[in-house]
Protein backbone atom coordinates (compact mmCIF):
# COMPACT_ATOMS: atom_id res chain seq x y z
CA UNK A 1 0.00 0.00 0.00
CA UNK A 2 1.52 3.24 -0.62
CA UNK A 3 1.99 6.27 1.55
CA UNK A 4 -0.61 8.40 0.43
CA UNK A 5 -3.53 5.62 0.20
CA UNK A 6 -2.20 5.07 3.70
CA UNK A 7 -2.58 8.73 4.54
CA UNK A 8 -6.39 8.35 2.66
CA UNK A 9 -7.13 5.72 4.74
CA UNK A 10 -6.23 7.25 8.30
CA UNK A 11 -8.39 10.71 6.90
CA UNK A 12 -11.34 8.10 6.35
CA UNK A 13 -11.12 6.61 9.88
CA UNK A 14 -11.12 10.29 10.91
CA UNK A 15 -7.08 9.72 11.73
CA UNK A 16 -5.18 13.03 10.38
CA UNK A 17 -1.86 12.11 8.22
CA UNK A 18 1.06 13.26 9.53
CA UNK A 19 2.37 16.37 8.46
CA UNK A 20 5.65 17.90 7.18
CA UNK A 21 6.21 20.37 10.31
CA UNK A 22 5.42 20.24 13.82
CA UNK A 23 4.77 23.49 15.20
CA UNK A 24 4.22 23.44 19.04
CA UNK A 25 2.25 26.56 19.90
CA UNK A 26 3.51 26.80 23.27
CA UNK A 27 0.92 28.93 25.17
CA UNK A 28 2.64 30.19 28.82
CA UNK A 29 1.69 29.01 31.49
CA UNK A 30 -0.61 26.00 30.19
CA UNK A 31 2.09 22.62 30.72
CA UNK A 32 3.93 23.80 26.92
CA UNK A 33 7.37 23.07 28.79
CA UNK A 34 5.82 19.47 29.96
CA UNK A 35 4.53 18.79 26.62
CA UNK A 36 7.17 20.01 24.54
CA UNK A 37 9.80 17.47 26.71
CA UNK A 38 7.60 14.69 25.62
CA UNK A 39 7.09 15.74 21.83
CA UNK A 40 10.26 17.26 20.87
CA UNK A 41 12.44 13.65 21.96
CA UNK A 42 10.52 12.23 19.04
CA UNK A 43 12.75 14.11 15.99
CA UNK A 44 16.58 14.41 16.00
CA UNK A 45 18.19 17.29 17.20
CA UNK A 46 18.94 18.66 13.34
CA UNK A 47 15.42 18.50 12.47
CA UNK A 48 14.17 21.18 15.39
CA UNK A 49 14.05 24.36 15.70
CA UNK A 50 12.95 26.65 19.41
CA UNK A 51 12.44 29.86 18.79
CA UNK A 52 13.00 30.33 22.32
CA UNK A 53 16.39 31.05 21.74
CA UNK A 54 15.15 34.14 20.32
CA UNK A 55 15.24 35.61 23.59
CA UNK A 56 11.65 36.85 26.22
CA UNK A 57 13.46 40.16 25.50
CA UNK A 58 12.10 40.78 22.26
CA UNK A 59 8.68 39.35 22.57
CA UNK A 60 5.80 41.29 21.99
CA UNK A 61 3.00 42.58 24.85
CA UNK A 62 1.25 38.77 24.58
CA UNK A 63 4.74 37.08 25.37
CA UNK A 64 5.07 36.02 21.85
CA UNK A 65 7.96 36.09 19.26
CA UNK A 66 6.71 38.28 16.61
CA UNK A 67 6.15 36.95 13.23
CA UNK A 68 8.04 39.30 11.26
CA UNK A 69 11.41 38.04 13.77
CA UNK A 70 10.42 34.51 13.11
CA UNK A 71 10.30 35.34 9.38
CA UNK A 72 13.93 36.56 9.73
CA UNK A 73 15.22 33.93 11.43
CA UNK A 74 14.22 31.32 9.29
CA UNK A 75 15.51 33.40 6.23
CA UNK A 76 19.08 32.91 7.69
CA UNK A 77 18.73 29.33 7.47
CA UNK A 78 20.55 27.40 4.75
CA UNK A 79 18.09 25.64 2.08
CA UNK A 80 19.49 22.36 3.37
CA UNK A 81 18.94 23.36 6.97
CA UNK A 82 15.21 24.53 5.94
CA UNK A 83 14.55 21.27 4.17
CA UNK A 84 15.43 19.27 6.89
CA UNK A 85 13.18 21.37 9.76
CA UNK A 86 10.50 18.84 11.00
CA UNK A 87 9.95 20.26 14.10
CA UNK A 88 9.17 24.04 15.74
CA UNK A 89 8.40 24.50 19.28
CA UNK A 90 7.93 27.86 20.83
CA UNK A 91 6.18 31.46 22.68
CA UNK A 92 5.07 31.71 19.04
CA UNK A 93 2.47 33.10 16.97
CA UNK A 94 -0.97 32.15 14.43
CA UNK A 95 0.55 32.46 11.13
CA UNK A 96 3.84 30.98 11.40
CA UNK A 97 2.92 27.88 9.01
CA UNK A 98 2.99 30.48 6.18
CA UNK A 99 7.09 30.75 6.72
CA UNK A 100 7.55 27.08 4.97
CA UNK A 101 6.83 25.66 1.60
CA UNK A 102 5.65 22.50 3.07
CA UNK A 103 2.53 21.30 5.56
CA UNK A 104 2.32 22.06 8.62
CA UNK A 105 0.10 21.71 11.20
CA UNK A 106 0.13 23.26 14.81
CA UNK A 107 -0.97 20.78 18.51
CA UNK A 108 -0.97 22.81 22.09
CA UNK A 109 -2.85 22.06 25.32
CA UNK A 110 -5.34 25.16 27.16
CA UNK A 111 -5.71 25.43 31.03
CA UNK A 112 -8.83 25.96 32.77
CA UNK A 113 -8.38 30.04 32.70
CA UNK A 114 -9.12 30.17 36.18
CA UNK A 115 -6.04 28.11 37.41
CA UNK A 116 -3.95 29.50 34.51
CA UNK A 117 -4.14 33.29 36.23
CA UNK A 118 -3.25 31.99 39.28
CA UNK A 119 -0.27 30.05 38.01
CA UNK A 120 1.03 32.97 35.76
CA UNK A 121 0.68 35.51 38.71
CA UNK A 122 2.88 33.44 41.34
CA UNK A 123 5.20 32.08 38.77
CA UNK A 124 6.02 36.05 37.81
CA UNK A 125 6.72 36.49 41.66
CA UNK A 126 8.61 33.19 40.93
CA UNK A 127 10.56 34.76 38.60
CA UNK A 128 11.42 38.11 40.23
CA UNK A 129 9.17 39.69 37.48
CA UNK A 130 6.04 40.37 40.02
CA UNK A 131 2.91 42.86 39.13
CA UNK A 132 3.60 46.19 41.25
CA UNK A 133 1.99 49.28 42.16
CA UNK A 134 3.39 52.58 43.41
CA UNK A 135 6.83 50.25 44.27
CA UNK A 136 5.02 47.56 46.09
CA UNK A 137 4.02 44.23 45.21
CA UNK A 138 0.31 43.73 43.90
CA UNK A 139 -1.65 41.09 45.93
CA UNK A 140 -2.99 38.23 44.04
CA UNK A 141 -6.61 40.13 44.76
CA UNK A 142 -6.02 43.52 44.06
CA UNK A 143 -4.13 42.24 40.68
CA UNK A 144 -7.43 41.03 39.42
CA UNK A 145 -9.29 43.56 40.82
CA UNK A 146 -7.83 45.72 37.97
CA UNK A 147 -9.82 43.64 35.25
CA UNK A 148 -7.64 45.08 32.68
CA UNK A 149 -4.33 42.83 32.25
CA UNK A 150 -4.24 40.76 28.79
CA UNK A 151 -3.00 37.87 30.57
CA UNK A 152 -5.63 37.97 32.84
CA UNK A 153 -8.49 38.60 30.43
CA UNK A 154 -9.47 36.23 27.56
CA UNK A 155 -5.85 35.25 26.97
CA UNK A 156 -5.35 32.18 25.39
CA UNK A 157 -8.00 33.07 23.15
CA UNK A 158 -6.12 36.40 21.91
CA UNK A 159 -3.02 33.98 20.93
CA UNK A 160 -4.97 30.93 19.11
CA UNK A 161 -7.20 33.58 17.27
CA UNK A 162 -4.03 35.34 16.16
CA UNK A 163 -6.02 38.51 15.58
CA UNK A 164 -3.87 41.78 15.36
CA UNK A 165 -6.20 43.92 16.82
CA UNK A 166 -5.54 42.00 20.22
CA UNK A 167 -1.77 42.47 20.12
CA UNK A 168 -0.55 44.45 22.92
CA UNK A 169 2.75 46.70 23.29
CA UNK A 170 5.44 45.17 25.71
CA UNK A 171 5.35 46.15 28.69
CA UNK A 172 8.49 47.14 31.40
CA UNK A 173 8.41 44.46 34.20
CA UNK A 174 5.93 45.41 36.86
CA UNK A 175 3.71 46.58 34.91
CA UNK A 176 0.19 45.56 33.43
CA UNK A 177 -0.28 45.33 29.68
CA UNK A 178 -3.75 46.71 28.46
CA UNK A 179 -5.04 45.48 24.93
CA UNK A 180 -8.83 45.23 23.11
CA UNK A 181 -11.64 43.56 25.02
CA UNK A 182 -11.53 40.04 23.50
CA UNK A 183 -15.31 39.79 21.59
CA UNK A 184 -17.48 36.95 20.26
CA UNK A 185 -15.45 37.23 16.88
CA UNK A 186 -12.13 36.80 18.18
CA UNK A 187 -13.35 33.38 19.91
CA UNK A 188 -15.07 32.39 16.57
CA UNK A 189 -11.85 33.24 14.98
CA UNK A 190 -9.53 31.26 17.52
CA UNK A 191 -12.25 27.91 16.22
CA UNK A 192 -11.34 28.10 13.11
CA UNK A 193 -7.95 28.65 13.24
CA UNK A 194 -8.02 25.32 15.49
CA UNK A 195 -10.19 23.17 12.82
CA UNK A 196 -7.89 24.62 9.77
CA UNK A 197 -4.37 24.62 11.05
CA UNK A 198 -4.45 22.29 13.62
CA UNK A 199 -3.61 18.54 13.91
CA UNK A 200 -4.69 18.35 17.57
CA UNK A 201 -5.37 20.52 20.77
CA UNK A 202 -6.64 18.78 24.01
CA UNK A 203 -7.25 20.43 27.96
CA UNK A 204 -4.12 20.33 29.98
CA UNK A 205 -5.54 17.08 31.73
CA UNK A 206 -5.08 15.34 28.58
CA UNK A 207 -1.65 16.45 27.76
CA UNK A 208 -0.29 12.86 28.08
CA UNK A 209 -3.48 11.86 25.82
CA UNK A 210 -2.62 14.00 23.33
CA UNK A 211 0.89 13.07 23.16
CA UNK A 212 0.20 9.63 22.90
CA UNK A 213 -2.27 10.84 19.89
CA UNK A 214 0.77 12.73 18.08
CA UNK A 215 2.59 9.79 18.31
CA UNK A 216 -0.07 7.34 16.55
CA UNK A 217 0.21 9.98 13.92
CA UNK A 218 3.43 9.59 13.02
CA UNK A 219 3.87 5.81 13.99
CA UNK A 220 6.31 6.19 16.56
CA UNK A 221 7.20 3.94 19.01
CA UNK A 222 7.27 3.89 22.44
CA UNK A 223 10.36 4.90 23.58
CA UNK A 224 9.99 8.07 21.57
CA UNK A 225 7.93 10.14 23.96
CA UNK A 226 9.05 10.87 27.91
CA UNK A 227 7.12 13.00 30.16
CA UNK A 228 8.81 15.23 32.24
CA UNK A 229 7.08 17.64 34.26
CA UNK A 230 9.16 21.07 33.86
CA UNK A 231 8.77 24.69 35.18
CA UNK A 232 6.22 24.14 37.59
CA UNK A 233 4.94 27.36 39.58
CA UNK A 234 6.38 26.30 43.09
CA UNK A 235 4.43 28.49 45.53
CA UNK A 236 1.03 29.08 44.61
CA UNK A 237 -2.71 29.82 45.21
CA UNK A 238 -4.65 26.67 44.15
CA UNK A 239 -8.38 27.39 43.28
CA UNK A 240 -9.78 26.26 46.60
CA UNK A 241 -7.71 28.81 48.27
CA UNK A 242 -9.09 31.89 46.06
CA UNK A 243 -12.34 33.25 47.80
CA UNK A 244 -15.18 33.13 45.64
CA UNK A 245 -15.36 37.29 44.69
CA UNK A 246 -12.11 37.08 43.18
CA UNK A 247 -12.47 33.56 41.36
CA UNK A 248 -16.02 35.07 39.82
CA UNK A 249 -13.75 38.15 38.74
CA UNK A 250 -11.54 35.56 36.96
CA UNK A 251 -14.57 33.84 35.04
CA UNK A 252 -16.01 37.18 34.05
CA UNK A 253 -12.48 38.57 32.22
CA UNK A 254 -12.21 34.58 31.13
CA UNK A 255 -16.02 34.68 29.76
CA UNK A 256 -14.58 33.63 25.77
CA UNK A 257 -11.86 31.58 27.46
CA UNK A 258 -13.93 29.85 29.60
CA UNK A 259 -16.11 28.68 26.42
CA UNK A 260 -12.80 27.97 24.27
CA UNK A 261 -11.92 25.25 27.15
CA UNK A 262 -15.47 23.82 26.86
CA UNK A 263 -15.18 23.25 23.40
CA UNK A 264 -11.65 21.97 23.17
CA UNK A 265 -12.33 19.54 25.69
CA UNK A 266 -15.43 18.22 23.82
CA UNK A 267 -13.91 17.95 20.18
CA UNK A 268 -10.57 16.17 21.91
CA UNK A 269 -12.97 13.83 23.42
CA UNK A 270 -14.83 13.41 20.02
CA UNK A 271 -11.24 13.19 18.04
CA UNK A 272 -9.77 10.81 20.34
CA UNK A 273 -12.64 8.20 19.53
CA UNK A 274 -11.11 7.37 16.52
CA UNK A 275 -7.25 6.48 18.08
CA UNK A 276 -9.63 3.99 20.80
CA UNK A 277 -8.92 1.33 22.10
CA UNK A 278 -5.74 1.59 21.66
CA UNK A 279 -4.87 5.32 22.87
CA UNK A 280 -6.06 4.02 26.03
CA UNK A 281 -4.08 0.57 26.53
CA UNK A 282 -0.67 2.93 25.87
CA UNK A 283 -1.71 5.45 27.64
CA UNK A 284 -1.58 2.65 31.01
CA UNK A 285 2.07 1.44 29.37
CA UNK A 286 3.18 4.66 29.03
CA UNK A 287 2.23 6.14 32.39
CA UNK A 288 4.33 2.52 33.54
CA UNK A 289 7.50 3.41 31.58
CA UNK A 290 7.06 7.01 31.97
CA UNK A 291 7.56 6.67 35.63
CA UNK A 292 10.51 4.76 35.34
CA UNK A 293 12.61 6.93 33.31
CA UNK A 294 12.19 9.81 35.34
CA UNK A 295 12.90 8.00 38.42
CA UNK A 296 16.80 6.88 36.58
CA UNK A 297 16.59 10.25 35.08
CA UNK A 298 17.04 12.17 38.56
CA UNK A 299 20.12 10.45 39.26
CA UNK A 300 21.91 11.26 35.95
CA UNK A 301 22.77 15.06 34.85
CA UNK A 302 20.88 16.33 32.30
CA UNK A 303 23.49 16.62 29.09
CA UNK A 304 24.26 12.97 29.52
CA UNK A 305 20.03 11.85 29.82
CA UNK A 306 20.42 14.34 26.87
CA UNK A 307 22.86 12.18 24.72
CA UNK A 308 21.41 8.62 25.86
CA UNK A 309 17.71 10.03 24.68
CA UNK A 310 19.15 10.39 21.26
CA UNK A 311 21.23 7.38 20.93
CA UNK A 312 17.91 5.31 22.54
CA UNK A 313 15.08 6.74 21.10
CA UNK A 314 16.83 7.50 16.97
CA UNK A 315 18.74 4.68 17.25
């Protein structure tokens, strides 16, 4: 059988075909670092490409590296080096498929918007990058109280919709970035970007789901994927411990958000029908296997776990 009545077949099943480039649309603060560790040990280290590299400095008001500087940067790669590009991964943003002559599709995971605000606030504090006012640090409360922060308001739906009319200017650290009311549009927008341009997008709770997914895709095996759980926020509110004025603040600036998560998590449930029973026997091995690595992992430094990934999992 050849490989596109293969590829037929899979689209008949309601099974994607795998396509030419990757692009991890990693949205902050929703697991991206988690998912991307599992994802990116699947292709060899000359066939990716993070734009991470790029630097925080020069993203835009979303946390994004522009377009236009992704354009740029992949100009300066060699026709060889473009050509063998299989994989992206990235703070990046809606429109980057249109860089490369080939297919691509994008995958990401969304967080409830609720806990996502409260992990992005205490991982800033984290990070020595906290929200102040008048030279003293904002309170978790009195941060949403403001209702006007684009990372507290509609967020994830102003980076999957990709609209420029919801960009934002950057920002100097401390302070609150302002940007258009997300509206009904925008969320329609961020829907069809989804069903057009995307292989796969699943709720946070389903990360390991939807990495088992990917790999079905492609037809890797198991060895290819490891879950590690990276850049956690390590002092936090957790939802039960945010009093019910300020949560209902939350779902009010998350209102399109809120709906976005809804229907993610029904059309993962609906794609991820057609990968059963299967997706869910691996899913048990993997959790197995996944649990042992990362137990041997913590006892060997990371450039060597680095070198045996590639030699085990591309041998």
């Amino acid at each position: 059988m050849s490989i596109q009545q293969s590829a037929q077949d899979e689209v008949i099943r309601g099974r994607p075909p795998a396509p030419d480039i990757l692009i991890h649309l990693h949205i902050p603060k929703t697991g991206g670092t988690s998912l991307n560790s599992m994802i990116q040990h699947a292709f060899p280290d000359d066939e990716v490409s993070d734009t991470m590299v790029i630097g925080s400095e020069n993203y835009n008001g979303l946390g994004l590296a522009p377009y236009e500087l992704c354009q740029k940067r992949f100009a300066l790669y060699s026709p060889d080096q473009l050509r063998r590009i299989r994989y992206v991964t990235g703070h990046l943003p809606i429109g980057l498929h249109r860089v490369f002559d080939r297919p691509a599709k994008y995958f990401t995971v969304i967080r409830h918007p609720v806990d996502r605000v409260i992990s992005d606030f205490f991982f800033r504090i984290q990070e020595n990058e906290p929200y102040l006012k008048d030279d003293r640090l904002l309170t978790f409360d009195e941060y949403v109280e403001s209702r006007s922060d684009v990372y507290l308001c509609d967020y994830q739906v102003r980076v999957i919709s990709g609209s420029t009319e919801l960009e934002a200017e950057r920002q100097p650290i401390g302070m609150q970035t302002s940007g258009r009311p997300v509206e009904d549009r925008d969320l329609e927008q961020a829907k069809r970007n989804i069903e057009e341009h995307f292989l796969t997008i699943a709720p946070l709770e389903n990360m390991v789901e939807l990495a088992l997914l990917i790999r079905s895709v492609y037809g890797w095996p198991m060895r290819r994927l490891l879950n590690e759980n990276k850049n956690r926020t390590k002092k936090r509110l957790f939802m039960r411990e945010v009093s019910p004025r300020t949560l209902k603040i939350i779902e009010e600036c998350n209102s399109s958000d809120l709906k976005l998560y809804e229907w993610v998590s029904k059309r993962f449930a609906a794609q991820r029908q057609s990968f059963e029973p299967s997706l869910s026997r691996n899913e048990q091995v993997f959790k197995v296997i996944s649990s042992t690595l990362n137990g041997a992992g913590r006892l060997v430094p990371w450039n060597t776990r680095k070198w045996l990934a590639q030699l085990l999992f591309h041998a």
